[in-house]
Every structure is written in structure tokens, then in C-alpha cells.
C-alpha atoms as a PDB file:
ATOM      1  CA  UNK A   1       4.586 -89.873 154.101  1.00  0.00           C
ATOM      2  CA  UNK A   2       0.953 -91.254 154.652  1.00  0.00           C
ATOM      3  CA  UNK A   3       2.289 -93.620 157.143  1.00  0.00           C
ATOM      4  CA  UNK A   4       3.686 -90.557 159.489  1.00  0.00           C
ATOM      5  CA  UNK A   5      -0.492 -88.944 158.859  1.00  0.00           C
ATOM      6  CA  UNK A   6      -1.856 -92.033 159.473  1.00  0.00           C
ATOM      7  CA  UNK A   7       1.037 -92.659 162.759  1.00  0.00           C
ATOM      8  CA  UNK A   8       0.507 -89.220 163.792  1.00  0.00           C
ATOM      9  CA  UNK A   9      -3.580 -89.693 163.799  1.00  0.00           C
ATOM     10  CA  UNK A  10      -3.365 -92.181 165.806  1.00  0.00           C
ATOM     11  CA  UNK A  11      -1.111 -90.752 168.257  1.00  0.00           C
ATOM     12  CA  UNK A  12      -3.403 -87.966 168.226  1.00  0.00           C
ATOM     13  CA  UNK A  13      -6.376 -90.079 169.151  1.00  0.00           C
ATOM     14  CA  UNK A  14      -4.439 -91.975 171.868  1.00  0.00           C
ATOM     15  CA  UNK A  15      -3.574 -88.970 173.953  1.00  0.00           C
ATOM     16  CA  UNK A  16      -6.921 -87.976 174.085  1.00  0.00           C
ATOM     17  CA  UNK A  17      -7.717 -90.801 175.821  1.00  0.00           C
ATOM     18  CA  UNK A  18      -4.847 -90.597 178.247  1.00  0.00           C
ATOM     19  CA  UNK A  19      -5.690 -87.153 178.800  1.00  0.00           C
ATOM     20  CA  UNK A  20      -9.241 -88.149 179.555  1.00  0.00           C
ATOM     21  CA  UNK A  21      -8.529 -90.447 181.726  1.00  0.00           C
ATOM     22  CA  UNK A  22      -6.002 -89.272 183.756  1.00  0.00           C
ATOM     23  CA  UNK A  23      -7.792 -85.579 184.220  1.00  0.00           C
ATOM     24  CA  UNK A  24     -11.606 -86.514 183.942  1.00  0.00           C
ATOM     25  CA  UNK A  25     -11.902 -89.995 185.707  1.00  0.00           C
ATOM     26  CA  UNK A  26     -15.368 -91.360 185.051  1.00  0.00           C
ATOM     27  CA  UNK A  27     -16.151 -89.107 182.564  1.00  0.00           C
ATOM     28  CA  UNK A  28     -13.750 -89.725 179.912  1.00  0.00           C
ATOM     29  CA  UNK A  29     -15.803 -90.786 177.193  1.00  0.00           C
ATOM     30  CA  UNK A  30     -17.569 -87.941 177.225  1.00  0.00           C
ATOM     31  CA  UNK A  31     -14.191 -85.704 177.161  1.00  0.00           C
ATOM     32  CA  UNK A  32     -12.826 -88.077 174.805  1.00  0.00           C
ATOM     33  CA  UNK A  33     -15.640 -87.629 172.353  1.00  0.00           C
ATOM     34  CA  UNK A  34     -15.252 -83.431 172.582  1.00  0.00           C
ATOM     35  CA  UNK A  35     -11.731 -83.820 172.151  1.00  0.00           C
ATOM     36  CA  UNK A  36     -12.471 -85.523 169.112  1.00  0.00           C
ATOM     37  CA  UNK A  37     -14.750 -83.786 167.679  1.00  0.00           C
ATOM     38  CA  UNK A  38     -12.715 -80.726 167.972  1.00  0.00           C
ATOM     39  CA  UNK A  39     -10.657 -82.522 164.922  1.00  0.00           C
ATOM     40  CA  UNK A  40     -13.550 -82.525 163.083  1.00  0.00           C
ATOM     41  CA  UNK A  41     -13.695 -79.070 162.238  1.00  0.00           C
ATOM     42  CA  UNK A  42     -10.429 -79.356 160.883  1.00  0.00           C
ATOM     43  CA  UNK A  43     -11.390 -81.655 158.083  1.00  0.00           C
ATOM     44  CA  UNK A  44     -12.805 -79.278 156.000  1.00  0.00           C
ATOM     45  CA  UNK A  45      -9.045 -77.883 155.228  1.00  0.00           C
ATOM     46  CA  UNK A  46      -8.791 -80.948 152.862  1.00  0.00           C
ATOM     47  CA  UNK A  47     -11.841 -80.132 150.597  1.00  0.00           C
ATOM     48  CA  UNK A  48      -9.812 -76.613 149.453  1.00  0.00           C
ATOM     49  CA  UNK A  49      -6.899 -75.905 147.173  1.00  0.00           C
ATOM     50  CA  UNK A  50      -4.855 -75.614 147.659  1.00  0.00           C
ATOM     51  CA  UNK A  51      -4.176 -77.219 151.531  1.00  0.00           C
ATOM     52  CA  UNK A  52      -2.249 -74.299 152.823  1.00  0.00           C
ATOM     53  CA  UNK A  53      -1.724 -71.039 152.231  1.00  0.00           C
ATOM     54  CA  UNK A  54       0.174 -68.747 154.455  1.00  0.00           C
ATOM     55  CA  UNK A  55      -1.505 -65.860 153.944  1.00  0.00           C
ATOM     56  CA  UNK A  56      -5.199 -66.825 153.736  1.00  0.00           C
ATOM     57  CA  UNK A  57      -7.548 -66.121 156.609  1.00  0.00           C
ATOM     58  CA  UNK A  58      -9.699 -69.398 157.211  1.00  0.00           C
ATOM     59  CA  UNK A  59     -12.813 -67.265 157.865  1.00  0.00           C
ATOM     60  CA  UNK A  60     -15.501 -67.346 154.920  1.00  0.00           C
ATOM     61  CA  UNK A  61     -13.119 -69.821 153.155  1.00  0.00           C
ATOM     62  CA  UNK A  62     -12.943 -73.025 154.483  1.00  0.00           C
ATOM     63  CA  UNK A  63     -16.939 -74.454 155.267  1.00  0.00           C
ATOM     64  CA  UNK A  64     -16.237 -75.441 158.832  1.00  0.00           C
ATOM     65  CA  UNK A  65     -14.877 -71.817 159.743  1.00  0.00           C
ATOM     66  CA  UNK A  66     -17.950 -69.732 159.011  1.00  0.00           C
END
């Protein structure tokens, strides 16, 4: 199972580059590094528990959401 996170990461992070490249021409790092950093907010979701929770509204619960 951590091999498909870690695969899937990865995957993640190389179609952000393709899609920087291929739509923003020179500046890709730039869109590369947004695109990235979108993820970032995201990270807070493992610092809760539980993970997931169907019915819980991210707002004023997980740190990055406020």
C-alpha cells in the first residue's frame, strides 16, 4: 500500500511538470512550483484523526483550512 502513495506521489509530481511545460513554455517552474504548493495545503489532513471522515466539514478543523 505505501508503494501505490509513494507511486501515486510521484505521478502526481510528474504531471505537473508536463502540464507546465506543455501549457506555460518558459515559465514552467514557476507554474510547477504553484502546482505544488497547492499539495501543500493538503498535508495538514494527516496531522487529524482520524484521516477521513465523510461527514466532517474541513473548515475550522483541519489547520490548513481556516
Amino acid at each position: 500500500m505505501l508503494n501505490a502513495n509513494i507511486y501515486s506521489l510521484f505521478l502526481a509530481l510528474w504531471l505537473f511538470v508536463l502540464h507546465a511545460i506543455i501549457f506555460f513554455g518558459q515559465a514552467w517552474k514557476r507554474i510547477y512550483l504553484i502546482l505544488t504548493a497547492t499539495m501543500l495545503v493538503d498535508l495538514d489532513h494527516l496531522l487529524v484523526d482520524p484521516i477521513f471522515q465523510a461527514n466532517r466539514c474541513s473548515i475550522n478543523f483541519h489547520y490548513l483550512h481556516t
